[in-house]
Protein backbone atom coordinates (compact mmCIF):
# COMPACT_ATOMS: atom_id res chain seq x y z
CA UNK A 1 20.43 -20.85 5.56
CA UNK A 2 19.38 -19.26 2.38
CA UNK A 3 15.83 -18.52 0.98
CA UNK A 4 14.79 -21.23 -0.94
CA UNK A 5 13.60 -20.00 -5.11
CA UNK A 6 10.85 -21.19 -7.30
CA UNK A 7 9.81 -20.37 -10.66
CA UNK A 8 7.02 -17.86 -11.25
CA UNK A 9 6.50 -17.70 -15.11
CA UNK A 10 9.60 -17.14 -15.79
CA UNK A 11 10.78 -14.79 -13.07
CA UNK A 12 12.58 -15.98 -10.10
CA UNK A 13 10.77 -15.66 -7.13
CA UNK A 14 11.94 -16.19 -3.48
CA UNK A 15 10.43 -17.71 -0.62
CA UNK A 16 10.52 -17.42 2.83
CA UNK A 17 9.57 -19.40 5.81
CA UNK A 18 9.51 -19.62 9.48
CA UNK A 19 7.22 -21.99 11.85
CA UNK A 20 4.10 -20.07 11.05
CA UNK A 21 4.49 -18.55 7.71
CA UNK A 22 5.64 -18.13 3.87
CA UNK A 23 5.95 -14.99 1.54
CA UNK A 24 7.15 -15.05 -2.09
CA UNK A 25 8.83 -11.92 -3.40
CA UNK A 26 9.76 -11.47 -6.52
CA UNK A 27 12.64 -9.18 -7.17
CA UNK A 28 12.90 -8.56 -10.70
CA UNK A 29 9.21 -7.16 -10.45
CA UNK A 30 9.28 -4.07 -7.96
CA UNK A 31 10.49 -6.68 -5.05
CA UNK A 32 6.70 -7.44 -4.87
CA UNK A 33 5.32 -10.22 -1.91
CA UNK A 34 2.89 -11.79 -4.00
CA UNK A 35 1.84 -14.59 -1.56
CA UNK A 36 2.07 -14.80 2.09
CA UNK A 37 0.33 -17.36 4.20
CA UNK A 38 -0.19 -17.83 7.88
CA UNK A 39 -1.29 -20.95 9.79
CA UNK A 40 -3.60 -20.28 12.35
CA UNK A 41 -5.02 -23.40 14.50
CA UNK A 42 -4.52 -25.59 11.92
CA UNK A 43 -5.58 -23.54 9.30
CA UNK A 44 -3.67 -22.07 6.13
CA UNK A 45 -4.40 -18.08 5.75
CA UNK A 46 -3.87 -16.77 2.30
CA UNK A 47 -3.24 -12.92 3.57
CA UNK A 48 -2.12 -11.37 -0.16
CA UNK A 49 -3.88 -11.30 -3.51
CA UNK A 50 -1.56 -13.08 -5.47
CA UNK A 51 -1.85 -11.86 -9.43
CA UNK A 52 -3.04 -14.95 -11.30
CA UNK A 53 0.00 -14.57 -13.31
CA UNK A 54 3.38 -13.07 -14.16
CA UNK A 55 1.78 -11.41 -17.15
CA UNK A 56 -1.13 -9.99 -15.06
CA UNK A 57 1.68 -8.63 -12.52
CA UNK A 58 3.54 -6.96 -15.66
CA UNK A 59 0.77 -5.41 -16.62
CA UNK A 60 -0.49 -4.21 -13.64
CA UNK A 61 2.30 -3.68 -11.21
CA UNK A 62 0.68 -1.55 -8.59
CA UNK A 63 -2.61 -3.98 -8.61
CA UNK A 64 -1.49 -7.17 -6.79
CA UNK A 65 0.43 -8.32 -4.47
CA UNK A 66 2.26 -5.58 -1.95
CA UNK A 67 3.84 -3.06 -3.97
CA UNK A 68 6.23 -0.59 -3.38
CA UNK A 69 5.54 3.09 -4.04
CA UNK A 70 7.88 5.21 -4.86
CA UNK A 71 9.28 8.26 -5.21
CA UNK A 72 5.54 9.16 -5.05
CA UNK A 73 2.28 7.36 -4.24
CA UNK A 74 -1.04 8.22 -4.97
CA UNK A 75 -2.02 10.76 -7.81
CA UNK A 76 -0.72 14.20 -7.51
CA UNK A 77 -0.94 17.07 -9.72
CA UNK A 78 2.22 17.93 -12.63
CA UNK A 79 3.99 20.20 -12.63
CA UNK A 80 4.61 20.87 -9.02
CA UNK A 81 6.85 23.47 -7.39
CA UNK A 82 9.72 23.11 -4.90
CA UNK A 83 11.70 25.32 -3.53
CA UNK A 84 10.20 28.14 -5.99
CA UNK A 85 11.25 26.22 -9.13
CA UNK A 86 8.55 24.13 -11.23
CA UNK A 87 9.14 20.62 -11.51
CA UNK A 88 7.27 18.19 -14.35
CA UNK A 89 6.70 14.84 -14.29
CA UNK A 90 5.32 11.90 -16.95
CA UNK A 91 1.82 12.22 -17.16
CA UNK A 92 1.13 8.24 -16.57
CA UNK A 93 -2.60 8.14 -15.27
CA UNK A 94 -4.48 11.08 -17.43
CA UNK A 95 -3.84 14.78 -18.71
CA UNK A 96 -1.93 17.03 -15.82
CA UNK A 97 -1.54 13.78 -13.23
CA UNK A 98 0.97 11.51 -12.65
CA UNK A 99 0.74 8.62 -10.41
CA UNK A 100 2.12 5.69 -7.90
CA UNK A 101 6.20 6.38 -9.37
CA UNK A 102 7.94 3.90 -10.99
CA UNK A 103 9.53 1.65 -8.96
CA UNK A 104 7.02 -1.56 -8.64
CA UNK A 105 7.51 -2.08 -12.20
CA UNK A 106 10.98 -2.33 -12.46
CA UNK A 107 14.17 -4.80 -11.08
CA UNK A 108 15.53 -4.54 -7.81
CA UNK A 109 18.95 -6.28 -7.07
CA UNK A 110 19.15 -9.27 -4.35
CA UNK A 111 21.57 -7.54 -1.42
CA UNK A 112 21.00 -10.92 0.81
CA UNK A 113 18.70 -13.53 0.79
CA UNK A 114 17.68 -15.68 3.96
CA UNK A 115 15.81 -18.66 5.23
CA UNK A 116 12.97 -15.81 6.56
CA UNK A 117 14.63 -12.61 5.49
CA UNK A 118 15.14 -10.69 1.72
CA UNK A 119 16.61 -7.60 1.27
CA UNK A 120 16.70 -5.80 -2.04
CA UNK A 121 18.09 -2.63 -3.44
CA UNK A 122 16.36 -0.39 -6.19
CA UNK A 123 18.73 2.58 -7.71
CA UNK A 124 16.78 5.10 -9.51
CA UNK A 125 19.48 5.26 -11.97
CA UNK A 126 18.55 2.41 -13.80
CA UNK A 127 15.69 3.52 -15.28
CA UNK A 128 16.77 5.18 -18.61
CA UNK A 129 13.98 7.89 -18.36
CA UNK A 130 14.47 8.90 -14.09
CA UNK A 131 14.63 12.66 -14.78
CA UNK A 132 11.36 12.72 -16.51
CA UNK A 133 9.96 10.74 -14.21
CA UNK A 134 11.20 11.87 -10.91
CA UNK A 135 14.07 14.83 -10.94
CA UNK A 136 16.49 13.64 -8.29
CA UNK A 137 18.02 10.60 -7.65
CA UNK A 138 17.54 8.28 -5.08
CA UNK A 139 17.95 4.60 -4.10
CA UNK A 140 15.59 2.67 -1.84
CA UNK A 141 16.42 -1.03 0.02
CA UNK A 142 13.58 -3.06 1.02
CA UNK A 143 13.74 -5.93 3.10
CA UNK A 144 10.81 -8.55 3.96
CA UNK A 145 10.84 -10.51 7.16
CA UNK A 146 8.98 -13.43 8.63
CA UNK A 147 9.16 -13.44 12.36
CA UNK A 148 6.71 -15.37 14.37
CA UNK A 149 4.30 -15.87 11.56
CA UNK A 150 4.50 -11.58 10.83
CA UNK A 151 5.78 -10.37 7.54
CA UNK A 152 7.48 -6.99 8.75
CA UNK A 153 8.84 -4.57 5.41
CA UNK A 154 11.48 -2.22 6.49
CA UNK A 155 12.46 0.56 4.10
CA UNK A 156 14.94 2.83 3.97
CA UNK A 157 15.26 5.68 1.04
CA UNK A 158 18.63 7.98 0.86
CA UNK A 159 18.24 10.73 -1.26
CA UNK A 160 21.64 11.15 -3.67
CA UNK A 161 21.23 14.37 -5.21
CA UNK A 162 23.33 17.42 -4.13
CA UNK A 163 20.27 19.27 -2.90
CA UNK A 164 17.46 19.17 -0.66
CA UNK A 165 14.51 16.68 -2.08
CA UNK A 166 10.96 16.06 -1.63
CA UNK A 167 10.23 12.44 -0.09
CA UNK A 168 7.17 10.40 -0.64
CA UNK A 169 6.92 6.85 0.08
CA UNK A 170 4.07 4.45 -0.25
CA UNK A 171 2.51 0.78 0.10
CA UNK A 172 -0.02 -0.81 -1.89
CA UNK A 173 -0.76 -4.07 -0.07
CA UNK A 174 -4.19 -6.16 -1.61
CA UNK A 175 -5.75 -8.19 1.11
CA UNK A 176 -8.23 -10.97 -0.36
CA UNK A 177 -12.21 -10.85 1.26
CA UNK A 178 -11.92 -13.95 2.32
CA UNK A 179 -8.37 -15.70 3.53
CA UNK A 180 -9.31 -19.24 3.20
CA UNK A 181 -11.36 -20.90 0.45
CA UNK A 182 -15.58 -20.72 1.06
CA UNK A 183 -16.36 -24.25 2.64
CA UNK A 184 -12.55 -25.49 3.33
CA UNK A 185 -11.26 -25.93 6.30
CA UNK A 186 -7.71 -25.91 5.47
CA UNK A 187 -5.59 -24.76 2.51
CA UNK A 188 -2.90 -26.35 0.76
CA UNK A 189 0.61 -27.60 2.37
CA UNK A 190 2.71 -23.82 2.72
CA UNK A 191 4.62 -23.36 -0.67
CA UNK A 192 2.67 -26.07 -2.69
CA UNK A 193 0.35 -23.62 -4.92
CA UNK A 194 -0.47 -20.11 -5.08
CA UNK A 195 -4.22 -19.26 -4.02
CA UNK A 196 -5.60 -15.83 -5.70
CA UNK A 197 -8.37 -14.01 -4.35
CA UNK A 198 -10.58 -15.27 -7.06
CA UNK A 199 -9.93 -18.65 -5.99
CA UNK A 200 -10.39 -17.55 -2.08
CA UNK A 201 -14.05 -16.03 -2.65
CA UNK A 202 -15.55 -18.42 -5.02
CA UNK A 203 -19.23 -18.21 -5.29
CA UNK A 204 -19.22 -16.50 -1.98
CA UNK A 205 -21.58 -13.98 -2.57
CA UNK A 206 -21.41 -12.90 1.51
CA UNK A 207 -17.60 -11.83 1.07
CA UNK A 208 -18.15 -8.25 1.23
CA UNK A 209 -20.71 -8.92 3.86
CA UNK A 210 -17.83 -11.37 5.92
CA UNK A 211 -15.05 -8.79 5.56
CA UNK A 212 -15.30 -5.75 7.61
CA UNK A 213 -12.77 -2.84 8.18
CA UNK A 214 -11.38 -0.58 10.68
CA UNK A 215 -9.17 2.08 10.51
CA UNK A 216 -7.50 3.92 13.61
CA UNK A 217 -7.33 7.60 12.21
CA UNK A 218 -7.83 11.04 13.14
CA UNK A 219 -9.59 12.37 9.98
CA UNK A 220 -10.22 11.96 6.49
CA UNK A 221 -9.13 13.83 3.36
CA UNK A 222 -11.42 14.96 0.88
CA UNK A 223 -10.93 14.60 -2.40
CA UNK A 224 -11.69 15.53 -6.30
CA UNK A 225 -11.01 12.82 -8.95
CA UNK A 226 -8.58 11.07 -6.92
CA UNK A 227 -6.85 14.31 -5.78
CA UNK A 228 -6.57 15.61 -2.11
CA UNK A 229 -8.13 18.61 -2.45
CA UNK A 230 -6.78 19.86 1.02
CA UNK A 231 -10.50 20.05 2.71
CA UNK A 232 -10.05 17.86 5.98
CA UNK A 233 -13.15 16.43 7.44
CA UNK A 234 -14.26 14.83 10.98
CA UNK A 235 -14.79 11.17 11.58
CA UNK A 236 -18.44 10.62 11.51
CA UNK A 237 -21.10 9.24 9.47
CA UNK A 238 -20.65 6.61 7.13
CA UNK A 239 -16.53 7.04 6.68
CA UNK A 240 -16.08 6.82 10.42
CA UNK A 241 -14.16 3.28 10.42
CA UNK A 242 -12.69 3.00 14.43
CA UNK A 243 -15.49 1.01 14.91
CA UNK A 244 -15.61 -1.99 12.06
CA UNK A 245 -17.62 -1.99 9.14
CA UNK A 246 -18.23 -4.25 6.62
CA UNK A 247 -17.46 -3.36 2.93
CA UNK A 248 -20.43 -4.11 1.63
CA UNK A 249 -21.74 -1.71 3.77
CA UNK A 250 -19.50 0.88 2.90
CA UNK A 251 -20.21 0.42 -0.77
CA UNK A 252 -23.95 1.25 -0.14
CA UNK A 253 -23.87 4.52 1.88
CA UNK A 254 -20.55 5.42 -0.09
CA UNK A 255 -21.43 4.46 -3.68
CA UNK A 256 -20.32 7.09 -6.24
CA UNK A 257 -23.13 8.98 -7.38
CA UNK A 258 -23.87 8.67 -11.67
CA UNK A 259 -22.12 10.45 -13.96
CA UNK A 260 -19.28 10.25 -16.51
CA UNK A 261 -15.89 9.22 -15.99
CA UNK A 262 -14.36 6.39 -13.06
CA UNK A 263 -15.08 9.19 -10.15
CA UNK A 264 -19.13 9.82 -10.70
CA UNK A 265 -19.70 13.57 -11.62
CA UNK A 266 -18.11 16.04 -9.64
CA UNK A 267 -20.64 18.12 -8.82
CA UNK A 268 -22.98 15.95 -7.37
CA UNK A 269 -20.60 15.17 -4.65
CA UNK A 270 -21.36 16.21 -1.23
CA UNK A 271 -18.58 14.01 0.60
CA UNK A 272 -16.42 11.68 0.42
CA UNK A 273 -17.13 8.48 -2.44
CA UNK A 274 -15.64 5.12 -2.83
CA UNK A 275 -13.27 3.54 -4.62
CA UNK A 276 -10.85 5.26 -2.85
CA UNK A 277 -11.00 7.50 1.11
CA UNK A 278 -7.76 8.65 2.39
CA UNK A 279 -7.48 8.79 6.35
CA UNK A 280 -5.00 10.72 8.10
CA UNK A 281 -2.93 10.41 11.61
CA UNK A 282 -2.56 13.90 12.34
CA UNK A 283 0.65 13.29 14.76
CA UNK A 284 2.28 11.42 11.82
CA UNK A 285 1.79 13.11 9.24
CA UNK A 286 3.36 16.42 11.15
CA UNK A 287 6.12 13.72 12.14
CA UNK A 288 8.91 15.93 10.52
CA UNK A 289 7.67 19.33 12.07
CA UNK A 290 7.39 17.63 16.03
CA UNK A 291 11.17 15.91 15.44
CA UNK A 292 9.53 12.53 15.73
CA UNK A 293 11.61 9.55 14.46
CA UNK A 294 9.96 8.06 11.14
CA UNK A 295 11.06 4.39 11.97
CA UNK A 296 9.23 4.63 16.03
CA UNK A 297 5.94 3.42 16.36
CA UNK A 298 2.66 5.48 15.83
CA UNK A 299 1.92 5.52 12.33
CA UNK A 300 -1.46 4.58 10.40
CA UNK A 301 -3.35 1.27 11.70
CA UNK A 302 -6.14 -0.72 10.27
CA UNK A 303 -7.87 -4.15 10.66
CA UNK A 304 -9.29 -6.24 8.36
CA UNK A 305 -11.82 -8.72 10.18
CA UNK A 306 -12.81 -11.74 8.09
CA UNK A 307 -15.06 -13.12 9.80
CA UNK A 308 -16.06 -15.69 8.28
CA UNK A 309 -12.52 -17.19 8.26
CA UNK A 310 -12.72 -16.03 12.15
CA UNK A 311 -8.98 -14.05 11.93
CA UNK A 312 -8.39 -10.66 11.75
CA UNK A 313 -5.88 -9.30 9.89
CA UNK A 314 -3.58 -6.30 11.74
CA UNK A 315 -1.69 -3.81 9.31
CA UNK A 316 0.67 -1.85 12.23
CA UNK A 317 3.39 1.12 10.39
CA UNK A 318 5.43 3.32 11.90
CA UNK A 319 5.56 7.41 12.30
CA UNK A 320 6.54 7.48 9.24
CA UNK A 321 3.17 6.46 7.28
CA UNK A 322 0.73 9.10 8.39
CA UNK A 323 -2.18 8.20 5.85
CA UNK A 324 -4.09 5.72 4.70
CA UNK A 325 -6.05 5.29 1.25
CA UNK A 326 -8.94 2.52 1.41
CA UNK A 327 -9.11 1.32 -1.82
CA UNK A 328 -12.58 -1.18 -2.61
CA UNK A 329 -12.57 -1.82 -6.40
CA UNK A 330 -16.08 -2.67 -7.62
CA UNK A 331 -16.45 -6.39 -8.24
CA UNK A 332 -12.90 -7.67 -7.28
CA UNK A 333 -12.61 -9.99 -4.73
CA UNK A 334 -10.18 -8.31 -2.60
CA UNK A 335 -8.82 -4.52 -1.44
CA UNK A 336 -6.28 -2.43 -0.75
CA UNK A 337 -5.21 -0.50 2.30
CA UNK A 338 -2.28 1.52 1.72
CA UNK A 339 -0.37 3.22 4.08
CA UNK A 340 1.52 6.47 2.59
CA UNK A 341 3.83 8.80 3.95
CA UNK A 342 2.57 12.00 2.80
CA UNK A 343 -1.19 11.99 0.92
CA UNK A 344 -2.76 12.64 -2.47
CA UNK A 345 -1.54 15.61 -4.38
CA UNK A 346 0.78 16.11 -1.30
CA UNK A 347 3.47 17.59 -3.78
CA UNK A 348 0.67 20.29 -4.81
CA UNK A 349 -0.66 20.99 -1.49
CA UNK A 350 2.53 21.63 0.17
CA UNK A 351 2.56 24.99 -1.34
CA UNK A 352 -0.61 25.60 0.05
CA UNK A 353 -1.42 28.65 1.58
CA UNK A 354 -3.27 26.76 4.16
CA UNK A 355 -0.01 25.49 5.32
CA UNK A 356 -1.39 21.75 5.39
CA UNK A 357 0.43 19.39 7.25
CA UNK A 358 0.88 16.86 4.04
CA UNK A 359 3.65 14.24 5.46
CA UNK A 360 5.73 15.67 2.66
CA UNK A 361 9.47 15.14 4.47
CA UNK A 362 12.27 17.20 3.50
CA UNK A 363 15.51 14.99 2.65
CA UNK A 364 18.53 17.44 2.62
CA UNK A 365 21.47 15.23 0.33
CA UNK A 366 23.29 11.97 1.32
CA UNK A 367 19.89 11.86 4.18
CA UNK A 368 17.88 9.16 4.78
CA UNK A 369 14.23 8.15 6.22
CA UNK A 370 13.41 4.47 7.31
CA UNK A 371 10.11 3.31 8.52
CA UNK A 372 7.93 -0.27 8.59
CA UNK A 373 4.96 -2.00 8.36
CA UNK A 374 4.35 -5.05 10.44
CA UNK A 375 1.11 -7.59 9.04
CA UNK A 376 0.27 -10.07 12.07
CA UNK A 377 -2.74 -12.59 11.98
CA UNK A 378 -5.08 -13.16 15.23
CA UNK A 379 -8.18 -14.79 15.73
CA UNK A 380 -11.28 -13.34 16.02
CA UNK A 381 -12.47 -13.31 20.00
C-alpha cells in the first residue's frame, strides 16, 4: 500500500501510519518529519514541533520539525585542515564559522514510498554551489519508519569522491514541552490538523516546570560561543542530567551570564551555559578507533518526561551518534535534543594535539556509514 499525500502550503507532504501512529515528511524540504503523533491510552501525543507554516520551515530549515544534518552539524570553525591541506567552507552563521550543512534546506528525491515507510535520496550534486559548501561529494538516503507506534530514521551516507573524506552526520529533532494541549484530554482524529508547539503549551505557564530531561552520557563538552573548545568536563552539578531535571530548572542554575552578543560575555564564564550543552558517549564517539559497527546499538540516549501529559518520550541512536547537544531556546515552547556523530568544531579539533576522540569517521571512497535513531512513547510509572 502506498503512503497516502496531503498538501502542506504548497509542498507535497507524505504521511504515514500504522495502528499507533502518523508522521508527515516532507521531501522537497530536507525530507523533514514535521508531525508525528502517538496514541497512548486513548490519548493523541503530538511528539514534533511542527513549523506553523511552509514559509516558517523555508526560512528556518534547521528550526522545526526533525532535520537532517549534513555533511556537518553543529558550528565548527573555517577553514579546517585534512589530511595536511586547508579546506574552506561558506561562512553561513557569522565571520570564520560555518554551520548545520546544507542539506535540510534543499529537495530530496522519493526512492519508495509506503503505507508506514519513506525513503528518500539527497545527492550533493544538486546543489549548484557543493564545493564551496562542502569539498567532496556525497549522497545520503533517509528513510522514516512507523513500527509499533516508533518512528525509527535510518541513514546511510556513501562518500563519492576518489579520496578519503571527513564524515559528520547530525539530527535536529524539536520536541514540544507539552505533547497534548493544557486541559484536553485528547487531540484531534490522527491526520486531521497539524498541532504546533505553540498551540500544545498555551497559557501553560508550568511547561518548563512539567517537562524534565535526562540524558544518559559520559561527559560534557565545554564550549566558547557555540564552539567545542576541546575541554571535557565530569558529570556533576547542575549539567549532570542521568537523573531528570526539569528545564526550567536548568534555565536557572544555567542561565547565561550578561553581556553582549547571543552567548553572554565570554569571560565571565566559569562552565558550561545554556542555550546549548553538548554531552558525549565516550565509547561512541571512539566508535571508529574500537572497530565498533556505527548501525549496532549504544549510541547517545535521552528522555524527555512530560509529566504533565504523564508519557515520556525515549530518543534511542545507535554507535554511530556519540553526542548530544541540548538545545533550550529562551521563550519557545519546545527544544531540541540532537544527536550528532562527531561534536562541535569536531573538524577543528581533530587536529588537535590533544588527540581528542571527536566522532570524526574517516570514509575512504565508494564507503559508507549507516546508523539510526528510534523515538518510542511510554507512560510515565
Amino acid at each position: 500500500m502506498a503512503a497516502a499525500t496531503s498538501d502542506f502550503g504548497g509542498e507535497r507532504a507524505f504521511i504515514l501510519r500504522d495502528e499507533r501512529a502518523v508522521a508527515w515528511v516532507v521531501p522537497s524540504i530536507g525530507a523533514n518529519c514535521i508531525a508525528y503523533t502517538v496514541e497512548l491510552n486513548g490519548t493523541r501525543h503530538h511528539l514534533i514541533s511542527t513549523p506553523p507554516s511552509v514559509e516558517a520551515l523555508r526560512a528556518r530549515p534547521t528550526f522545526w520539525g526533525y532535520p537532517i544534518l549534513s555533511p556537518y552539524p553543529g558550528r565548527h570553525q573555517v577553514p579546517f585542515t585534512w589530511r595536511g591541506r586547508a579546506y574552506q567552507l561558506v561562512e553561513n552563521d557569522r565571520p570564520g564559522v560555518a554551520i548545520h550543512g546544507f542539506v535540510a534546506e534543499a529537495p530530496w528525491e522519493v526512492l519508495h514510498a509506503g503505507a508506514t515507510s519513506l525513503t528518500c535520496r539527497f545527492d550533493s550534486e544538486s546543489v549548484a554551489d557543493r564545493a564551496a559548501r562542502w569539498p567532496w561529494p556525497f549522497s545520503l538516503t533517509a528513510t522514516h519508519r512507523l513500527e509499533a507506534g516508533a518512528l525509527f530514521l535510518e541513514l546511510t551516507l556513501e562518500n563519492r569522491a576518489d579520496e578519503e573524506i571527513p564524515h559528520l552526520l547530525g539530527l535536529h529533532p524539536y520536541f514540544p514541552l507539552r505533547t497534548t494541549p493544557a486541559g484536553v484530554a485528547a487531540g484531534p482524529e490522527a491526520g486531521q490538523a497539524l498541532t504546533t508547539a505553540a498551540e500544545l503549551v498555551g497559557q501553560d505557564a508550568a511547561a518548563r516546570e512539567t517537562c524534565r530531561l535526562q540524558i544518559a552520557a559520559d561527559e560534557l563538552w565545554m564550549m566558547k560561543a557555540g564552539l567545542g573548545t576541546g575541554e571535557i568536563l565530569r558529570l556533576e552539578g547542575s549539567w549532570d542530567l542521568r537523573q531528570p531535571k526539569s528545564v526550567a530548572a536548568l534555565e536557572r542554575e544555567l542561565a547565561p551570564p550578561p553581556g553582549p552578543g547571543p552567548f553572554g560575555d565570554d569571560r565571565a564564564m566559569r562552565g558550561p551555559r545554556l542555550p546549548v550543552l553538548l554531552y558525549g558517549k565516550r565509547e561512541a564517539l571512539r566508535a571508529r578507533a574500537a572497530g565498533l559497527d556505527p548501525s549496532q546499538a549504544g549510541g547517545v540516549r535521552a528522555i524527555l518526561h512530560d509529566t504533565a501529559g504523564g508519557v515520556a518520550l525515549s530518543l534511542e541512536t545507535s554507535a554511530g551518534f556519540g553526542s548530544l547537544a541540548v538545545y533550550c531556546p529562551s521563550g519557545q515552547p519546545f527544544l531540541s535534543l540532537e544527536p550528532r556523530s562527531a561534536v562541535s568544531d569536531a573538524l577543528t579539533l581533530m587536529n588537535d594535539p590533544r588527540r581528542l576522540d571527536t566522532g570524526v569517521w574517516p570514509l575512504g571512497p565508494g564507503q559508507r556509514w549507516r546508523a539510526w535513531a528510534r523515538l518510542t512513547l511510554q507512560p510515565v510509572r
